[in-house]
Structure formats: C-alpha cells, structure tokens
N, C-alpha and C. Protein backbone atom coordinates (compact mmCIF):
# COMPACT_ATOMS: atom_id res chain seq x y z
N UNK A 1 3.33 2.74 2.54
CA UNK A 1 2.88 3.91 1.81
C UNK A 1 1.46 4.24 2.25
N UNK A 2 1.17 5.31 1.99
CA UNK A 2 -0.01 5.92 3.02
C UNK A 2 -0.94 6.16 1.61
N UNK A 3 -2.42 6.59 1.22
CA UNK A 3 -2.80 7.11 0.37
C UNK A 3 -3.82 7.77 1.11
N UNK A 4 -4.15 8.85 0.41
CA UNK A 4 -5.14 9.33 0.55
C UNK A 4 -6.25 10.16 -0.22
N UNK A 5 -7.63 9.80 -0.18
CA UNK A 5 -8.42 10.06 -1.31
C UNK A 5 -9.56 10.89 -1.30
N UNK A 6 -9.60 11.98 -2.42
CA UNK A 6 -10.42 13.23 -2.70
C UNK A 6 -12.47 12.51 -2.41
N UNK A 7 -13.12 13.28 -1.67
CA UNK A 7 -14.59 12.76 -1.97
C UNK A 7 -15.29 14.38 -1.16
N UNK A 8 -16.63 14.26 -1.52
CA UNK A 8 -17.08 15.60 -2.08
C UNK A 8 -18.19 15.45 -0.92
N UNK A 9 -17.70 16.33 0.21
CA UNK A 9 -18.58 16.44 1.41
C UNK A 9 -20.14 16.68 1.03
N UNK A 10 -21.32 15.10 1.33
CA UNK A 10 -23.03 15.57 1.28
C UNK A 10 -23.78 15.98 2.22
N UNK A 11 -23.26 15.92 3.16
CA UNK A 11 -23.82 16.05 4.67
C UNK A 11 -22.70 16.40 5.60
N UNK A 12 -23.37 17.23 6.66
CA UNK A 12 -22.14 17.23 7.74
C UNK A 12 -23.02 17.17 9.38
N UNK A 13 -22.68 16.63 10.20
CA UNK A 13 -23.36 16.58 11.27
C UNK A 13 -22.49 17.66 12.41
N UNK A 14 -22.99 18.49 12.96
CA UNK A 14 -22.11 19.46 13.66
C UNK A 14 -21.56 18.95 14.96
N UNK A 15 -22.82 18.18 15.07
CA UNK A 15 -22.61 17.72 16.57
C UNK A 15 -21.19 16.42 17.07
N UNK A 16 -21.45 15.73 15.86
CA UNK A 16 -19.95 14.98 15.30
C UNK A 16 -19.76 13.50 16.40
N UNK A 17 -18.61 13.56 16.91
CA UNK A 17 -18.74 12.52 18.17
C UNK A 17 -18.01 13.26 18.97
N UNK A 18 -17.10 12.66 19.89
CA UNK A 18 -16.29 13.59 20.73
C UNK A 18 -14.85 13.89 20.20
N UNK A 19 -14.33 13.79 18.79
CA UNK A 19 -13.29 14.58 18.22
C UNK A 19 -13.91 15.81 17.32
N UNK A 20 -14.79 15.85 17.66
CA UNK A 20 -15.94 17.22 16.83
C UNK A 20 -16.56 16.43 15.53
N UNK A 21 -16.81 17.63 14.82
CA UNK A 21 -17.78 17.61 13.94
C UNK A 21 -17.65 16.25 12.49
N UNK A 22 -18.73 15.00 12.32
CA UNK A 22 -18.45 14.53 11.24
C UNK A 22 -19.09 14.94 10.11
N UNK A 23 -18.91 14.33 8.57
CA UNK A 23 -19.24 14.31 7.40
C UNK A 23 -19.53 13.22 6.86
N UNK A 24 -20.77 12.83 5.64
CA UNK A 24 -20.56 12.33 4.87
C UNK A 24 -20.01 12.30 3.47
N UNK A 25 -19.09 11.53 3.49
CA UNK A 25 -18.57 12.04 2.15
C UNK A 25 -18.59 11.48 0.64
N UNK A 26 -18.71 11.31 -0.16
CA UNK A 26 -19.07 10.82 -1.51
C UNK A 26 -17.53 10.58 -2.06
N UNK A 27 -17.11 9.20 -2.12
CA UNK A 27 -15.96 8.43 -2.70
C UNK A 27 -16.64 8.14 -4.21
N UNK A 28 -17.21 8.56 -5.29
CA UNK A 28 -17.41 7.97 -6.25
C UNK A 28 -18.53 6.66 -5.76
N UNK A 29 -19.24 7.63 -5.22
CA UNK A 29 -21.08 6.33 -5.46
C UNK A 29 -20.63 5.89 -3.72
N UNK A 30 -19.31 5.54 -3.07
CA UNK A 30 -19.26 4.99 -2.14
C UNK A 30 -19.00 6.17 -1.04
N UNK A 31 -20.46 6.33 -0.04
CA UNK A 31 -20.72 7.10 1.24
C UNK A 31 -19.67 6.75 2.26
N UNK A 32 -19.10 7.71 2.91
CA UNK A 32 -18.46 6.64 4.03
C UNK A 32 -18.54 8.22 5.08
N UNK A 33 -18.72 7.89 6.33
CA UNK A 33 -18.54 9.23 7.38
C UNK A 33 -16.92 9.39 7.79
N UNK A 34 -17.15 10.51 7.91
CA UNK A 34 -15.36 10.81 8.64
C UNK A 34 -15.29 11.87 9.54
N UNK A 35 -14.40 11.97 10.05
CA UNK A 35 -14.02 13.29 10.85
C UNK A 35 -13.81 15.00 9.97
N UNK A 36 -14.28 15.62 10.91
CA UNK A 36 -13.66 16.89 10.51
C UNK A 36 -13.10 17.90 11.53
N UNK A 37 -12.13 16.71 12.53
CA UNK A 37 -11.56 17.49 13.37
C UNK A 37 -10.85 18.47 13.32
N UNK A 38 -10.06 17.83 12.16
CA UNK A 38 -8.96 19.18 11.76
C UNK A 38 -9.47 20.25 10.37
N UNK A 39 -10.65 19.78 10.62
CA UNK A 39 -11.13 21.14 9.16
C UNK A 39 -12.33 21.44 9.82
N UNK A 40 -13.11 21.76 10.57
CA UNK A 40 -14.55 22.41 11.31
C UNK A 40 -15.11 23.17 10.25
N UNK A 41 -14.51 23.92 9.52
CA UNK A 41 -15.05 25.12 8.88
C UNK A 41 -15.60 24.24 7.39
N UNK A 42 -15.24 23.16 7.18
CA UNK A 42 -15.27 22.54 5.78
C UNK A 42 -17.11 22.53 5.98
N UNK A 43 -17.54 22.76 4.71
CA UNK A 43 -18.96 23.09 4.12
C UNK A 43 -19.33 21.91 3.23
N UNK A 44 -21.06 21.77 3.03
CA UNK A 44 -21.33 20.74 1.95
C UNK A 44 -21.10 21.45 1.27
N UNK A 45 -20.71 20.36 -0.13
CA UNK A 45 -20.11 20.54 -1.49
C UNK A 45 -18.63 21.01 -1.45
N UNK A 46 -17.84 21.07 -0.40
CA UNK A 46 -16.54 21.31 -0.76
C UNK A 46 -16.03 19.39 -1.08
N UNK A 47 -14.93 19.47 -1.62
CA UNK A 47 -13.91 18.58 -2.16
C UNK A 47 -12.71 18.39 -0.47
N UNK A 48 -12.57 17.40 0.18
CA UNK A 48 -11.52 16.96 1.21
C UNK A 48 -10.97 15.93 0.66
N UNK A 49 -9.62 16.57 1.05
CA UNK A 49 -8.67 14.98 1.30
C UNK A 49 -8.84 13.96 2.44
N UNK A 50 -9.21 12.46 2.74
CA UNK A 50 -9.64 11.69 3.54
C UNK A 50 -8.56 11.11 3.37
N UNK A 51 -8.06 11.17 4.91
CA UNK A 51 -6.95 9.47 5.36
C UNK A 51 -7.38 9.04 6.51
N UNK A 52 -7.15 7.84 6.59
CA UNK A 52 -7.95 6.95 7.78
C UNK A 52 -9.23 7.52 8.58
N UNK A 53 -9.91 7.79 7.61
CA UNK A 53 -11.44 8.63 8.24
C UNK A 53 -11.37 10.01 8.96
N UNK A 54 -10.28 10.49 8.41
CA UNK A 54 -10.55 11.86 8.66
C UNK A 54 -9.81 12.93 7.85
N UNK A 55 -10.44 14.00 7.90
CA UNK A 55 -10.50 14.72 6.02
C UNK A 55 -9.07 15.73 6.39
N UNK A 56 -8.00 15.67 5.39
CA UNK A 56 -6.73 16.28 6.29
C UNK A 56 -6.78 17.93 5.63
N UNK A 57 -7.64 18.03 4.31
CA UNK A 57 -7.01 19.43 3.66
C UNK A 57 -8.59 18.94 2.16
N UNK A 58 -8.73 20.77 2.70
CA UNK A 58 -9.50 20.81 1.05
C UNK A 58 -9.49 20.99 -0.26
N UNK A 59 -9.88 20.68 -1.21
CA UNK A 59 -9.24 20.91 -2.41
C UNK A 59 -10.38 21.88 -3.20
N UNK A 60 -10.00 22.21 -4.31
CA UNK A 60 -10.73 23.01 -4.88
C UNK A 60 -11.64 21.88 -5.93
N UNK A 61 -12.72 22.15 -6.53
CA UNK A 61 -13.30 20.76 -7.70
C UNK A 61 -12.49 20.15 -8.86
N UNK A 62 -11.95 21.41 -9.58
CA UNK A 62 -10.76 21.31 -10.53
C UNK A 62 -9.96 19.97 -9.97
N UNK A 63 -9.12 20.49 -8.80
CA UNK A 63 -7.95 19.39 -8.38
C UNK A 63 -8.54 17.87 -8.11
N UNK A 64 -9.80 18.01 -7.49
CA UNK A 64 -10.37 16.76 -7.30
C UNK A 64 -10.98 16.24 -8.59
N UNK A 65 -11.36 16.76 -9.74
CA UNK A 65 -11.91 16.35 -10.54
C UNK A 65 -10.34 15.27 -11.57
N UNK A 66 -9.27 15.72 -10.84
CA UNK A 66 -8.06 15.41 -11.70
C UNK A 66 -7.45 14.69 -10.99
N UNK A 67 -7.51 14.45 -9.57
CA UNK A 67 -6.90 13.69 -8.70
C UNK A 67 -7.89 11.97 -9.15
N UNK A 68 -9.12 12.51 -9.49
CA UNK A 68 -10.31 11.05 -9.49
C UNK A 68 -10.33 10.58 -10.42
N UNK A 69 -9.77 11.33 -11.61
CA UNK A 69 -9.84 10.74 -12.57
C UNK A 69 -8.35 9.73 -12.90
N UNK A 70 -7.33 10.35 -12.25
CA UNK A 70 -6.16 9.59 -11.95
C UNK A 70 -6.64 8.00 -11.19
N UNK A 71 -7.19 8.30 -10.23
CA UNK A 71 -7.67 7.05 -9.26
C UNK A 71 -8.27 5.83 -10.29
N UNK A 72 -9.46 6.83 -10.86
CA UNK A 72 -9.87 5.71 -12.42
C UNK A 72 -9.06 5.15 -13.09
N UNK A 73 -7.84 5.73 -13.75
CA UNK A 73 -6.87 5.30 -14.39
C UNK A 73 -6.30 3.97 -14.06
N UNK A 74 -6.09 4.02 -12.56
CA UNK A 74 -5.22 3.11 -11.84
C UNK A 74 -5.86 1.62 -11.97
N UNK A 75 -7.23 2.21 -11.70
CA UNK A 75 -8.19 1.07 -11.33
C UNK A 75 -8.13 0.58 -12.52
N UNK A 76 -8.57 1.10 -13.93
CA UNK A 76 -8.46 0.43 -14.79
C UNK A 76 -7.25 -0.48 -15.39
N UNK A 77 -6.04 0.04 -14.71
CA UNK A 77 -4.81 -0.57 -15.23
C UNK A 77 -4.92 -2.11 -14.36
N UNK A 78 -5.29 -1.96 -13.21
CA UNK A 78 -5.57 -2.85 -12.15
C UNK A 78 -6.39 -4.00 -12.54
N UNK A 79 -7.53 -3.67 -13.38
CA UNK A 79 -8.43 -4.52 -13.86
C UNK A 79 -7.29 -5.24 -15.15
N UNK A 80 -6.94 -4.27 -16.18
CA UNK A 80 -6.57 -5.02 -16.89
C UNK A 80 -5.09 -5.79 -16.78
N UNK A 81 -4.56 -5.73 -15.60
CA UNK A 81 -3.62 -6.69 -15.15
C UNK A 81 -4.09 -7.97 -14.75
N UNK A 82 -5.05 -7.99 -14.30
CA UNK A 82 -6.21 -8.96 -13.67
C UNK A 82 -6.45 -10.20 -14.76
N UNK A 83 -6.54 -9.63 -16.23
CA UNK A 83 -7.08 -10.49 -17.18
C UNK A 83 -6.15 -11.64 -17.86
C-alpha cells in the first residue's frame, strides 16, 4: 500500500536539481525538501500531496486541513494501541 501525505509548501528553490524545481515542505513541524517536477507552477503557501519526495497534486487548505487531521487520528489510535 502506497500513502501519501498533505504538507504546506515554505520555500521553493527554482533552480531545483536536475528533475527541476524543489520545495520545502511543512509535514506538521517536520521540514523535509521534495520535488516539484510534476507541479512547477505550485507556489509558497499552497497545500501538495507528497509521495516518495515528490509532490503529485495540490490541494486546496480546507482538504488538507481534513486530510491532517485524519493523519492525527490515526496516530493517536496508534499510540493508544501501544499502551
């Protein structure tokens, strides 16, 4: 199974590496860079979908604000399986 997870573009470097342009993106506190080969046009402060470091489709804040809060959910069920 594949997942893939909403984070809220802070930076974008144009110059990128040689699959074009990267981003930093905001996972909930955790930075991580990715591609934006297949989205060039994506802007700071938009919302991307990230799979294996590179952002496949943008979302609007709404959807990401509901997709993350799902992710929380999980985690918490996760923790309390743990105990």
């Amino acid at each position: 199974m594949c997942l893939a997870m909403p984070g809220k573009v802070v930076t974008i470097n144009k110059e990128g590496n040689s699959l074009g342009p990267t981003a930093k993106v905001d996972f909930g506190g955790a930075i991580k860079e990715i591609s934006l080969a297949c989205l060039p046009e994506t802007q700071v402060g938009d919302y991307v979908i990230v799979h294996v470091g590179m952002a496949l489709s943008r979302l609007d804040e709404e959807e990401a604000r509901k997709s993350l809060e799902l992710w929380n959910e999980l985690n918490l069920l996760n923790a309390e399986e743990k105990v």
